[in-house]
N, C-alpha and C. Protein backbone atom coordinates (compact mmCIF):
# COMPACT_ATOMS: atom_id res chain seq x y z
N UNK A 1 101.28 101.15 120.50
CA UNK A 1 100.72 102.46 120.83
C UNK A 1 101.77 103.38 121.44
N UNK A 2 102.77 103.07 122.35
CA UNK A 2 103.89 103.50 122.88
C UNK A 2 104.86 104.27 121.55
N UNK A 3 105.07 103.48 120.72
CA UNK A 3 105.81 103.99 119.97
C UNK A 3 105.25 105.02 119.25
N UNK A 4 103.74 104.93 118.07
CA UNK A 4 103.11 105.58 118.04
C UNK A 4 102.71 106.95 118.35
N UNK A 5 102.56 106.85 119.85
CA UNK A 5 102.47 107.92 120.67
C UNK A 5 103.75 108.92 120.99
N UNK A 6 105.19 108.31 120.89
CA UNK A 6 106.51 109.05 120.56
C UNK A 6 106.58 109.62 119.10
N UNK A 7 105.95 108.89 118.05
CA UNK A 7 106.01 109.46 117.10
C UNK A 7 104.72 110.97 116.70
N UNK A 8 103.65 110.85 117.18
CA UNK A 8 102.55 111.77 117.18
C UNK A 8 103.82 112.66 118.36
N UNK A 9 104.12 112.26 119.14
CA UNK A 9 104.43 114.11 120.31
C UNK A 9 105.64 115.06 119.74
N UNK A 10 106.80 113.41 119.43
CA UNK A 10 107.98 114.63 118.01
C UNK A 10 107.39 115.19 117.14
N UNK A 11 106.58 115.04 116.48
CA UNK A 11 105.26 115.59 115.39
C UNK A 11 104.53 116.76 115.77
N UNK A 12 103.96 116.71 116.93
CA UNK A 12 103.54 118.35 117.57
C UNK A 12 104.59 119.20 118.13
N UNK A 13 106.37 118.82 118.18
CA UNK A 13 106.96 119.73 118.97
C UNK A 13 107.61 119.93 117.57
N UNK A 14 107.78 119.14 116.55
CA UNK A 14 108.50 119.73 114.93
C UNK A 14 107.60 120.63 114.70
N UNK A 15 106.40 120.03 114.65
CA UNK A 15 105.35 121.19 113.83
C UNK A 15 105.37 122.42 113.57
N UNK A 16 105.52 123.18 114.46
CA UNK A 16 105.30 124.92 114.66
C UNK A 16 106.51 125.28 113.70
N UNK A 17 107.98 124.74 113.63
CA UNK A 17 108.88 125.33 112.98
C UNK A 17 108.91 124.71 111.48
N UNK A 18 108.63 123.09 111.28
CA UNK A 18 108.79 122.73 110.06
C UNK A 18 107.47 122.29 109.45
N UNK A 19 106.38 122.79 109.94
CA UNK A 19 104.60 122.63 108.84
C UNK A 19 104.80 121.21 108.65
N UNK A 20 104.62 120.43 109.32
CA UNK A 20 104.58 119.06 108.49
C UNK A 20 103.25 118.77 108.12
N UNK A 21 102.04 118.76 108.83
CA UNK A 21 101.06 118.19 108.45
C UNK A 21 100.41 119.99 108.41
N UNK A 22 99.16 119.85 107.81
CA UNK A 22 98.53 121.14 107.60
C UNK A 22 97.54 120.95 108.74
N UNK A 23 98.03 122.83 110.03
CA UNK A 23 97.50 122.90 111.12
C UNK A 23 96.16 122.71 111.19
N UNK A 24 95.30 122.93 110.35
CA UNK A 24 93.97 122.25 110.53
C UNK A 24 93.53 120.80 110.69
N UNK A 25 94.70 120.13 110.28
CA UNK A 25 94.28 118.91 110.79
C UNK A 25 95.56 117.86 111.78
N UNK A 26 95.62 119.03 112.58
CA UNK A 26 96.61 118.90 114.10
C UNK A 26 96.08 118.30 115.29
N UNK A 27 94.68 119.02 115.56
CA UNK A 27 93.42 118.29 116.59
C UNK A 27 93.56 116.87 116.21
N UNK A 28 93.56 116.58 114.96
CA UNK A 28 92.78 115.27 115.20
C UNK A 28 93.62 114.33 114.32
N UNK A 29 94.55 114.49 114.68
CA UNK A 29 95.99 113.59 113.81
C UNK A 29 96.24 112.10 114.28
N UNK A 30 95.41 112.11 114.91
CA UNK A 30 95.13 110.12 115.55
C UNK A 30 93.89 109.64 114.21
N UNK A 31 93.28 110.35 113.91
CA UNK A 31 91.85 110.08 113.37
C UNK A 31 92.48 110.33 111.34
N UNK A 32 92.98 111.78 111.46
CA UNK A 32 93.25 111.71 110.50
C UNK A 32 94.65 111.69 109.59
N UNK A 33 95.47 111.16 110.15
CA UNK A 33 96.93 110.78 109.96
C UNK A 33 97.36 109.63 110.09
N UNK A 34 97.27 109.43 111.67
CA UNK A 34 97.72 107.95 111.67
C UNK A 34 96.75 106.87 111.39
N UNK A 35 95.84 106.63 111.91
CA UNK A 35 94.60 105.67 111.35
C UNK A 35 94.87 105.49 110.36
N UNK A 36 94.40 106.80 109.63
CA UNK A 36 94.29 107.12 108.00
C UNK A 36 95.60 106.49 107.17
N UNK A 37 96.64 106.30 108.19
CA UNK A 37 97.80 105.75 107.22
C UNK A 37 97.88 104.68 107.44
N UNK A 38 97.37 103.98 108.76
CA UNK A 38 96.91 102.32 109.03
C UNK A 38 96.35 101.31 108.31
N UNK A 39 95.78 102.14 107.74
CA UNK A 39 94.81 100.95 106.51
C UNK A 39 95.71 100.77 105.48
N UNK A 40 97.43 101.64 105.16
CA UNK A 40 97.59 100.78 104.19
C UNK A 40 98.30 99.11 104.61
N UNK A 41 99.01 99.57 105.91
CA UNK A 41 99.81 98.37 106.29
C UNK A 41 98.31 97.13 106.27
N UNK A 42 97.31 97.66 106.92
CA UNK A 42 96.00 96.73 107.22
C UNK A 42 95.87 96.31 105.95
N UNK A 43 95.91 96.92 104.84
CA UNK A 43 95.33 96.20 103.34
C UNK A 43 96.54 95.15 102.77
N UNK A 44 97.53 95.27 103.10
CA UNK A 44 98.77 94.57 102.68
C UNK A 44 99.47 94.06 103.78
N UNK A 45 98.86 92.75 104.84
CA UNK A 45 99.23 93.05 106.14
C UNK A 45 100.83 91.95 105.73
N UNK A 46 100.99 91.29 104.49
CA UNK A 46 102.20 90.27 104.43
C UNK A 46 102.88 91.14 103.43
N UNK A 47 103.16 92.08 103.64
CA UNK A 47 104.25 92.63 102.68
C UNK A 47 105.17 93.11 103.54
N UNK A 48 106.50 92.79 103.32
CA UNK A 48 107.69 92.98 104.38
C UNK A 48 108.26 94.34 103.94
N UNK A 49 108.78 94.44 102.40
CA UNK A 49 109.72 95.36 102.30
C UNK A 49 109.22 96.54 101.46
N UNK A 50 109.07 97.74 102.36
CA UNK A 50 107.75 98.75 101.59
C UNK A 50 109.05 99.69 101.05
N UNK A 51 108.50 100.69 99.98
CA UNK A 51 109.04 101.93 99.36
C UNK A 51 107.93 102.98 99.19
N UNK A 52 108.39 103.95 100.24
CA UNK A 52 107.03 104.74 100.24
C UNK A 52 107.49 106.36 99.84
N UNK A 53 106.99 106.74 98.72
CA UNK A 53 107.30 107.82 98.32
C UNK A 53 106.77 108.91 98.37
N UNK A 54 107.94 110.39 98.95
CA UNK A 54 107.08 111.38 99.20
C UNK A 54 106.93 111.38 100.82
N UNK A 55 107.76 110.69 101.68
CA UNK A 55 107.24 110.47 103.04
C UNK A 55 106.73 111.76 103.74
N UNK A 56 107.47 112.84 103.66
CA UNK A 56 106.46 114.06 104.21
C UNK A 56 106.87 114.06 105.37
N UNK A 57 106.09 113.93 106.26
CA UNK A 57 106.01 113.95 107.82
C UNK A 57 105.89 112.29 108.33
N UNK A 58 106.26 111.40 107.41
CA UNK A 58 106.22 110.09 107.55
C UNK A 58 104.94 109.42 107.50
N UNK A 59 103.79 110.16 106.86
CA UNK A 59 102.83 109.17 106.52
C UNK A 59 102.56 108.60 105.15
N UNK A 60 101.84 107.68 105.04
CA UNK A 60 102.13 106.56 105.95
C UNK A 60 103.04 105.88 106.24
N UNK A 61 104.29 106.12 105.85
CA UNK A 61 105.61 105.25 105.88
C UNK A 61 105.85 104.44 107.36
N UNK A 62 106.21 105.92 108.33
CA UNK A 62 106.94 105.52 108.98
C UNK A 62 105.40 104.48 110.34
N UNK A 63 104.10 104.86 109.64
CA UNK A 63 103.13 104.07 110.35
C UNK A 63 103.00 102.54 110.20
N UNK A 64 103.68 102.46 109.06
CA UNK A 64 103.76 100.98 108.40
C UNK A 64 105.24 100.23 109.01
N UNK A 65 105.85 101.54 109.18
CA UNK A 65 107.29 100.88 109.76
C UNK A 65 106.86 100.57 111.16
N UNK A 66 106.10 100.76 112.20
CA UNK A 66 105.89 100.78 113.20
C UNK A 66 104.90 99.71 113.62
N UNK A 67 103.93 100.06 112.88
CA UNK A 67 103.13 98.37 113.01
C UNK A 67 103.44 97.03 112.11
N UNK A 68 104.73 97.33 111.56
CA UNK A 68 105.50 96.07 111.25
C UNK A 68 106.28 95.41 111.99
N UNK A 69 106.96 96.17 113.24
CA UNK A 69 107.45 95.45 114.86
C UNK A 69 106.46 94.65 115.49
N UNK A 70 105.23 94.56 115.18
CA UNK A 70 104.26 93.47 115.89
C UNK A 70 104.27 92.24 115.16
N UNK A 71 104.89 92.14 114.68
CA UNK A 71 105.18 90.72 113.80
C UNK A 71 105.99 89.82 114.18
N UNK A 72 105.51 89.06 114.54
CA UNK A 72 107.13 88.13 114.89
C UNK A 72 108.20 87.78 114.14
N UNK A 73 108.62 88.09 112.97
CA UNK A 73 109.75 88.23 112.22
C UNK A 73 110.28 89.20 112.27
N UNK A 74 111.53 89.69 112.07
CA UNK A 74 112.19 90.67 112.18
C UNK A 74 112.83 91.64 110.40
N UNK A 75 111.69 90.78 109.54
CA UNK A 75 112.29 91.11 107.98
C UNK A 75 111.86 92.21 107.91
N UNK A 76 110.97 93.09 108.22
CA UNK A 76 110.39 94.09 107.94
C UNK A 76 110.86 95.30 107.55
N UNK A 77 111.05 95.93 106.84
CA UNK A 77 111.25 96.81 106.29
C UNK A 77 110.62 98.13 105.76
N UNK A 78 110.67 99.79 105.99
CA UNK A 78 110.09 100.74 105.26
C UNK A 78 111.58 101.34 104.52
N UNK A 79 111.46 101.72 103.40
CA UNK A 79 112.69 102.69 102.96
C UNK A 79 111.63 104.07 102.81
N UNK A 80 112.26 104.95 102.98
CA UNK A 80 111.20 106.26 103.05
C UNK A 80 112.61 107.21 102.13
N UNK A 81 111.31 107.87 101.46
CA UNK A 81 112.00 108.23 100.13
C UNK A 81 112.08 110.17 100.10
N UNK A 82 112.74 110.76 100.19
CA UNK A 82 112.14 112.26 100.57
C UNK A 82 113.24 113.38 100.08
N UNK A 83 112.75 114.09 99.74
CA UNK A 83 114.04 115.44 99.41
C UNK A 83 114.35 116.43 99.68
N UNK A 84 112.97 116.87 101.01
CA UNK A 84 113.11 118.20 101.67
C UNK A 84 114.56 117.72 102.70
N UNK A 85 114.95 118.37 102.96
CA UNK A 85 116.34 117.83 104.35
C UNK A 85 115.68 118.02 105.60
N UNK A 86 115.11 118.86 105.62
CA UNK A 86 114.50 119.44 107.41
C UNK A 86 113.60 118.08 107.52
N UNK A 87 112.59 117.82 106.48
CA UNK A 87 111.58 116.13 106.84
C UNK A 87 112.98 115.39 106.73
N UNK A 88 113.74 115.08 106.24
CA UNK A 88 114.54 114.11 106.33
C UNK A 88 115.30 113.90 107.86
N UNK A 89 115.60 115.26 107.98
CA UNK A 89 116.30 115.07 109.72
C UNK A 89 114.86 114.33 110.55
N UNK A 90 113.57 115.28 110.41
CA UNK A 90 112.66 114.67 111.17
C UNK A 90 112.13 113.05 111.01
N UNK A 91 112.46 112.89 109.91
CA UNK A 91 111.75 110.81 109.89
C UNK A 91 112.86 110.73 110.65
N UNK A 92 114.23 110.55 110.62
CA UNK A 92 115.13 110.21 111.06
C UNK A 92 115.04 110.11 112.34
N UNK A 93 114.78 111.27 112.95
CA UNK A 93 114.43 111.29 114.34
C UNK A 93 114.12 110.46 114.91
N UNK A 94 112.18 110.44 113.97
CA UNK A 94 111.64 109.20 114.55
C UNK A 94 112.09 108.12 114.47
N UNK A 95 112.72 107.79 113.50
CA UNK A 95 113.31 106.72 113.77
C UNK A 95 114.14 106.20 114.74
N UNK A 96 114.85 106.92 115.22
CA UNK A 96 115.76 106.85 116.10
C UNK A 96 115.18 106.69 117.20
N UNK A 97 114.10 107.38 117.27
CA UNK A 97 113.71 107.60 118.85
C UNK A 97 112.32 106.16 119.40
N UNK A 98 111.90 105.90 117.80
CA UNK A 98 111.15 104.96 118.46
C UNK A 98 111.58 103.22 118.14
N UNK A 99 112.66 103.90 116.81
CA UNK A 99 113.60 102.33 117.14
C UNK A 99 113.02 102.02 116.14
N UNK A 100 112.08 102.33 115.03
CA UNK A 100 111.14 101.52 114.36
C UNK A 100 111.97 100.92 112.84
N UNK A 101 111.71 99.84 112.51
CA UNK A 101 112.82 99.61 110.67
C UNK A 101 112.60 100.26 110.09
N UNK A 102 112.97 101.38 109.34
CA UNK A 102 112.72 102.15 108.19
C UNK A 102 114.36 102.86 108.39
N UNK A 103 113.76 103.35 106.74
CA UNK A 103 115.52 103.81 106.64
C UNK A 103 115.37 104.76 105.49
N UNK A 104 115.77 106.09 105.58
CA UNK A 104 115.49 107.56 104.66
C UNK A 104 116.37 107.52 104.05
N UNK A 105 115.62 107.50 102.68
CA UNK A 105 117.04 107.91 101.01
C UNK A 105 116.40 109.70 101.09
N UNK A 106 117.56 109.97 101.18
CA UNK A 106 117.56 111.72 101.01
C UNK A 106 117.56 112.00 99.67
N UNK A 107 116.35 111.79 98.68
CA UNK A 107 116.62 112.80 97.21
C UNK A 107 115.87 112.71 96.48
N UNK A 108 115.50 112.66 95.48
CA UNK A 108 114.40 112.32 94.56
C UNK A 108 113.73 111.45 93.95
N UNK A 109 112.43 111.17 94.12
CA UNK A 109 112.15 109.86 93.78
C UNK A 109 112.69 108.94 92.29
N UNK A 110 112.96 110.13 91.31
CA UNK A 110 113.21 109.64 90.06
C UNK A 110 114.42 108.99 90.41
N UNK A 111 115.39 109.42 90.93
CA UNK A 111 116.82 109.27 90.72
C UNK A 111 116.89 108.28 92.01
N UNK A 112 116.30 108.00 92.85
CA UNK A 112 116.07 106.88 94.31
C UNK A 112 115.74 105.82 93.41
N UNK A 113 115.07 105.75 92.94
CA UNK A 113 114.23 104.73 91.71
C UNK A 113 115.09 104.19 90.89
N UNK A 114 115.77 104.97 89.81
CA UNK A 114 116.53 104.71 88.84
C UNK A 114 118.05 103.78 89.27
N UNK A 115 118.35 104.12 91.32
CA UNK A 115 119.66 103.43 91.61
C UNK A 115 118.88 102.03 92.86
N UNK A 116 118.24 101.92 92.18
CA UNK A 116 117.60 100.92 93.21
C UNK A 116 117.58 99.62 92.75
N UNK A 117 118.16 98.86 94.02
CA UNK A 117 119.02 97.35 93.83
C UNK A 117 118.20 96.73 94.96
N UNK A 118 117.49 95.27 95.02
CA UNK A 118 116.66 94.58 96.02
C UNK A 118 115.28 94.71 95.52
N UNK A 119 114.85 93.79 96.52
CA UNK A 119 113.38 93.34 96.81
C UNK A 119 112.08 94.52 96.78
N UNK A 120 111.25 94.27 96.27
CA UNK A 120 110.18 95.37 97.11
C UNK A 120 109.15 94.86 96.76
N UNK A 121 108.20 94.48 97.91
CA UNK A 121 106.66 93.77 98.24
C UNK A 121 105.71 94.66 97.86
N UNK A 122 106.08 96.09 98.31
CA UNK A 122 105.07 96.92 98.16
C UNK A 122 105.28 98.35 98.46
N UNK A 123 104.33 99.36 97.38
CA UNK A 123 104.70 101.12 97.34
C UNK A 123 103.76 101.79 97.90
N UNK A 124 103.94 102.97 98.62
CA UNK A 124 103.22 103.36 99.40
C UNK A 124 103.42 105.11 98.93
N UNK A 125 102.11 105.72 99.10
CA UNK A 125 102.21 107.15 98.76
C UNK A 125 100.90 108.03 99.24
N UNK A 126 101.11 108.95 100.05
CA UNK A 126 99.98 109.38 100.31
C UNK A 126 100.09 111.07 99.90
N UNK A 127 99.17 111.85 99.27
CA UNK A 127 99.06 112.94 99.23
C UNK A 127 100.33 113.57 98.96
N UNK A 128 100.94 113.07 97.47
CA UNK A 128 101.93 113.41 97.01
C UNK A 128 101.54 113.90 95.68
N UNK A 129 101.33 112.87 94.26
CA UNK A 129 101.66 112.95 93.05
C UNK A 129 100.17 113.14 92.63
N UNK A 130 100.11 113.01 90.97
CA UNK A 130 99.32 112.34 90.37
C UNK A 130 99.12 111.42 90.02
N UNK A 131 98.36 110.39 89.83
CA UNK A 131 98.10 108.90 89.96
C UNK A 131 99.02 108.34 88.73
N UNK A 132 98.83 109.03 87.36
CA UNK A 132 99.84 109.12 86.07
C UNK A 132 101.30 108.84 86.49
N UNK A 133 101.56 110.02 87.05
CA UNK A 133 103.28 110.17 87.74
C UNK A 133 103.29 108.77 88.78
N UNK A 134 102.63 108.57 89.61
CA UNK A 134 102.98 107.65 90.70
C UNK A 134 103.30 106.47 90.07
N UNK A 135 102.64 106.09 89.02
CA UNK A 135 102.52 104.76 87.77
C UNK A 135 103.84 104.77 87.50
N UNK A 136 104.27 105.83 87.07
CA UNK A 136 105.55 105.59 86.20
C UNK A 136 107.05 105.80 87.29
N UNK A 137 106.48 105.90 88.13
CA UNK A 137 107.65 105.48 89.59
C UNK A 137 107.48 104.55 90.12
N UNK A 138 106.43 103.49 89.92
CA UNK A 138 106.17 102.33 90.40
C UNK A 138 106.29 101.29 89.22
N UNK A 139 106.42 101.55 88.08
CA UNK A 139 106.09 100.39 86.93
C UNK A 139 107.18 99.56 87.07
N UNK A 140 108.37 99.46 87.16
CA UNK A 140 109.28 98.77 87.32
C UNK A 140 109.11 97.33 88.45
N UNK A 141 108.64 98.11 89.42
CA UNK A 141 108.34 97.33 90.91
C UNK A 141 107.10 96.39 90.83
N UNK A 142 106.19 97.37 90.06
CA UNK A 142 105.00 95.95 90.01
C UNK A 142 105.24 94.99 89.03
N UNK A 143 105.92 95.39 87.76
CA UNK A 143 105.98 94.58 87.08
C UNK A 143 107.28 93.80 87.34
N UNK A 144 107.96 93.54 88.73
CA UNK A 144 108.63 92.58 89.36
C UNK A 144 107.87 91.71 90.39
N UNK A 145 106.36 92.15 90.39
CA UNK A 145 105.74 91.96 92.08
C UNK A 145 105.45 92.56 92.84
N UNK A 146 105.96 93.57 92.86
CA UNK A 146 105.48 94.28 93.84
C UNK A 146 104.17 94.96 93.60
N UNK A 147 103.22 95.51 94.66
CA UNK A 147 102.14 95.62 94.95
C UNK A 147 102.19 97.32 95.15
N UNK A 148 101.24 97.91 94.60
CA UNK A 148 100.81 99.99 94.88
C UNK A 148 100.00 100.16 95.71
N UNK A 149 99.88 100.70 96.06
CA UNK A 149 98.62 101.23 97.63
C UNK A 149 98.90 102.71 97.44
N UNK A 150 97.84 103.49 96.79
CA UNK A 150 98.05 104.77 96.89
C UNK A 150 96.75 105.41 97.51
N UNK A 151 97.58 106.63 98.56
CA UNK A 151 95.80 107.82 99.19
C UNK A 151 95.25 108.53 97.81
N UNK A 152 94.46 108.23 97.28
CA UNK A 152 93.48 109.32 97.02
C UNK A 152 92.32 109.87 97.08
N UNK A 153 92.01 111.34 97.15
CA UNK A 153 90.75 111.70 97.34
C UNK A 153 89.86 111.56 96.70
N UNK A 154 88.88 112.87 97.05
CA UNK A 154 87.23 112.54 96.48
C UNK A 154 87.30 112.88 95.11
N UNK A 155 88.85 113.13 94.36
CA UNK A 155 88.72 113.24 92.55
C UNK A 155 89.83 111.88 92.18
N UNK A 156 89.53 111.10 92.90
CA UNK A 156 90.23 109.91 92.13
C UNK A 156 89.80 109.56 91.05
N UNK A 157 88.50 109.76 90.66
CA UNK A 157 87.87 108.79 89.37
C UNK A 157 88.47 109.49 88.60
N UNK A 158 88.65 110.68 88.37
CA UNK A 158 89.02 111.66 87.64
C UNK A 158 90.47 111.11 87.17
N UNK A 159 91.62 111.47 87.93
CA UNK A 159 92.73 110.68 88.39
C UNK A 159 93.01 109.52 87.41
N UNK A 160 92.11 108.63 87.85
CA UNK A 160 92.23 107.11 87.16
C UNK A 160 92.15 107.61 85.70
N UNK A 161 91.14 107.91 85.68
CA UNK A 161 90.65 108.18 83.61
C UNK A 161 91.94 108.94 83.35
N UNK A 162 92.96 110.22 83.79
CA UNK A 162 93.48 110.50 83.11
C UNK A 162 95.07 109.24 83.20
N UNK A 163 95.37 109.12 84.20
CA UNK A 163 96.33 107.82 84.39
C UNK A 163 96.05 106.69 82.97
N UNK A 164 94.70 106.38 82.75
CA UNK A 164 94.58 104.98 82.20
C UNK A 164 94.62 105.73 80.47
N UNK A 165 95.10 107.08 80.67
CA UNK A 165 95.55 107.34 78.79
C UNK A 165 97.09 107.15 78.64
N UNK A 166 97.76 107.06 79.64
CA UNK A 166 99.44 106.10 79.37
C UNK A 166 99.40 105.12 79.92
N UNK A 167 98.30 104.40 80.97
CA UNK A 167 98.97 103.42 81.71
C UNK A 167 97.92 102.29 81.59
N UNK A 168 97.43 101.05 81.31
CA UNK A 168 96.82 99.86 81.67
C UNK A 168 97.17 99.14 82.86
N UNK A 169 96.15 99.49 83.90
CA UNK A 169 96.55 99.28 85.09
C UNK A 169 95.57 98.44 85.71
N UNK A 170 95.72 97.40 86.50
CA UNK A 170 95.06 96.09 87.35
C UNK A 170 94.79 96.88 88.78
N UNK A 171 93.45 97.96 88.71
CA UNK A 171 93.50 98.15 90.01
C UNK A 171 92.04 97.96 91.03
N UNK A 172 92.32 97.84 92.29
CA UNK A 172 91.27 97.63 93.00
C UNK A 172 91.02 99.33 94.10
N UNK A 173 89.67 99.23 93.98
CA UNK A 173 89.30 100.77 94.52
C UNK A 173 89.28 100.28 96.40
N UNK A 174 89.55 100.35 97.43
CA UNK A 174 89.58 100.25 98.92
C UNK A 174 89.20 101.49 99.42
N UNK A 175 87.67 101.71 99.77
CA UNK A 175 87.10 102.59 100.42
C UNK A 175 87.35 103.26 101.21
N UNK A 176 88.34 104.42 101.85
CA UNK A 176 88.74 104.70 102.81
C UNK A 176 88.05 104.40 104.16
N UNK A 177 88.24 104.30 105.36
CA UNK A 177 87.23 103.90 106.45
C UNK A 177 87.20 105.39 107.17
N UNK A 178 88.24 106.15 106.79
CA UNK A 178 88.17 107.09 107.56
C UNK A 178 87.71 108.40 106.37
N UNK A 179 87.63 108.29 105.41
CA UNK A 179 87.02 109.45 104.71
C UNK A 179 86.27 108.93 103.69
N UNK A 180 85.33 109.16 103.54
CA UNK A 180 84.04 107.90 103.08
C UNK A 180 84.07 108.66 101.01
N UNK A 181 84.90 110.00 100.85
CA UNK A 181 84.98 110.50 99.55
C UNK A 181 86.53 109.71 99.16
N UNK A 182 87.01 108.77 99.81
CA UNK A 182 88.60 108.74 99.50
C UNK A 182 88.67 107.57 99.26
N UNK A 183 89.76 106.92 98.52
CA UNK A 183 90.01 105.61 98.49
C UNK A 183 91.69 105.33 98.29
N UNK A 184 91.74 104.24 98.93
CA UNK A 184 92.96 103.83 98.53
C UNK A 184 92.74 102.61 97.33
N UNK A 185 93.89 103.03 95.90
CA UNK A 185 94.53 102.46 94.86
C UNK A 185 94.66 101.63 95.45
N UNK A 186 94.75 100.03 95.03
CA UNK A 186 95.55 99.08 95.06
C UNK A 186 95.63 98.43 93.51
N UNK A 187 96.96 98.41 92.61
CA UNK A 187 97.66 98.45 91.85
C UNK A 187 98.23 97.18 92.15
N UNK A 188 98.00 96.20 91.25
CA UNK A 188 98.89 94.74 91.03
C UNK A 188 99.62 94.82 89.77
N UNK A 189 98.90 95.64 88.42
CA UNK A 189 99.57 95.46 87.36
C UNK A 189 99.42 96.84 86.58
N UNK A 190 100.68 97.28 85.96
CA UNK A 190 100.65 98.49 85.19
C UNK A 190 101.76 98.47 83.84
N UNK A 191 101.15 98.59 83.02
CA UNK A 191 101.74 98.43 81.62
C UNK A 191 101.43 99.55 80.81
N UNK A 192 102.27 100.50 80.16
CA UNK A 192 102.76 101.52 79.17
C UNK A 192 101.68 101.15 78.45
N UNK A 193 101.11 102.22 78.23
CA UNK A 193 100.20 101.89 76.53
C UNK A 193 101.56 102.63 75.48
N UNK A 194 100.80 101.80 74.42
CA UNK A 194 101.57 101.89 73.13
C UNK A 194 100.84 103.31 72.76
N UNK A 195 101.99 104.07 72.00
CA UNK A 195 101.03 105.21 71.15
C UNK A 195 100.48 104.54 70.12
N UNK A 196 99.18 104.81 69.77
CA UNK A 196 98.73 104.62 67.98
C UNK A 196 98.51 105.91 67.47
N UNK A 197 98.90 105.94 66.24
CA UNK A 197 98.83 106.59 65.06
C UNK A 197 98.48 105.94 63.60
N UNK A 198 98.54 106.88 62.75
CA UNK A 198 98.18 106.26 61.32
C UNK A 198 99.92 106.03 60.59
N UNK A 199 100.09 105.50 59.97
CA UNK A 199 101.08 105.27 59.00
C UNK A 199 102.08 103.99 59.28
């Protein structure tokens, strides 16, 4: 909670100059930020080495990096993936300031993706892409093992149907606890559909 709580107060003194989270939901950024980014580490509580794309203002990344220090191993890992520079100085920050494992690639997810060497347990993304796009930045990773956990809202179904016209995907729907229209993706398997045609 200590750390936590360093990371929520750098978060209200960035805010005013760099918009990280949208001021309407500033009041209540315990309820709907961090919690809200708790359930992914909670749904995947044995996955060590996360890639979370799109970090933003570090959710959920750098929440997963933080309640991964309660573990008694020290493997834990977030890589946080981002291309604005001003969020990049700010994860950094936090990092620094609350000590937590994670570690910021400054640039684009395609091209972060495409030079990426090691392990990864599991992908993390909240209120970034389309479910389509997120597939095809993750296909590599699941189809090594690794595991998807994505936020989406109250038009996920929507989402899914258009995703599942390029992608055949193994997924489980996780009810949000904190927004009862939302769910979090969980993605074990995703495979390219073939085009068909005649000839």
């Amino acid at each position: 909670m200590d750390r936590l709580s360093i990371y929520v107060d750098l978060l209200k003194r960035w805010q005013p100059a760099q918009n990280l989270v949208a001021p309407s939901t500033l009041s209540e950024i315990w309820r709907r930020h961090v919690a809200d980014s708790a359930q992914v580490h909670f749904a995947l509580p044995d996955a060590r080495i996360w890639l979370d794309f799109g970090s933003g203002a570090g959710f959920p990344g750098l929440v997963t990096a933080i309640l991964l220090m309660e573990k008694a191993d020290s493997s834990g890992r977030v890589h946080l993936v981002e291309s604005n520079q001003r969020k990049v100085s700010f994860l950094r920050t936090v990092i620094r300031e609350t000590g937590c494992p994670a570690e910021v690639h400054a640039g684009r997810i395609e091209d972060v993706v495409a030079r990426w060497q090691g392990p990864v347990d599991a992908l993390s993304a909240r209120a970034l892409a389309p479910l389509a796009d997120l597939c095809g930045y993750s296909v590599r990773f699941v189809q090594a093992g690794a595991v998807a956990i994505f936020h989406k809202g109250k038009n996920f179904r929507e989402e899914i149907e258009l995703a599942s016209a390029d992608w055949q995907l193994n997924l489980v729907e996780r009810k949000s606890l904190i927004d009862p229209d939302s769910r979090l993706l969980v993605i074990t398997g995703i495979e390219a559909r073939r085009p068909t045609g005649k000839g």
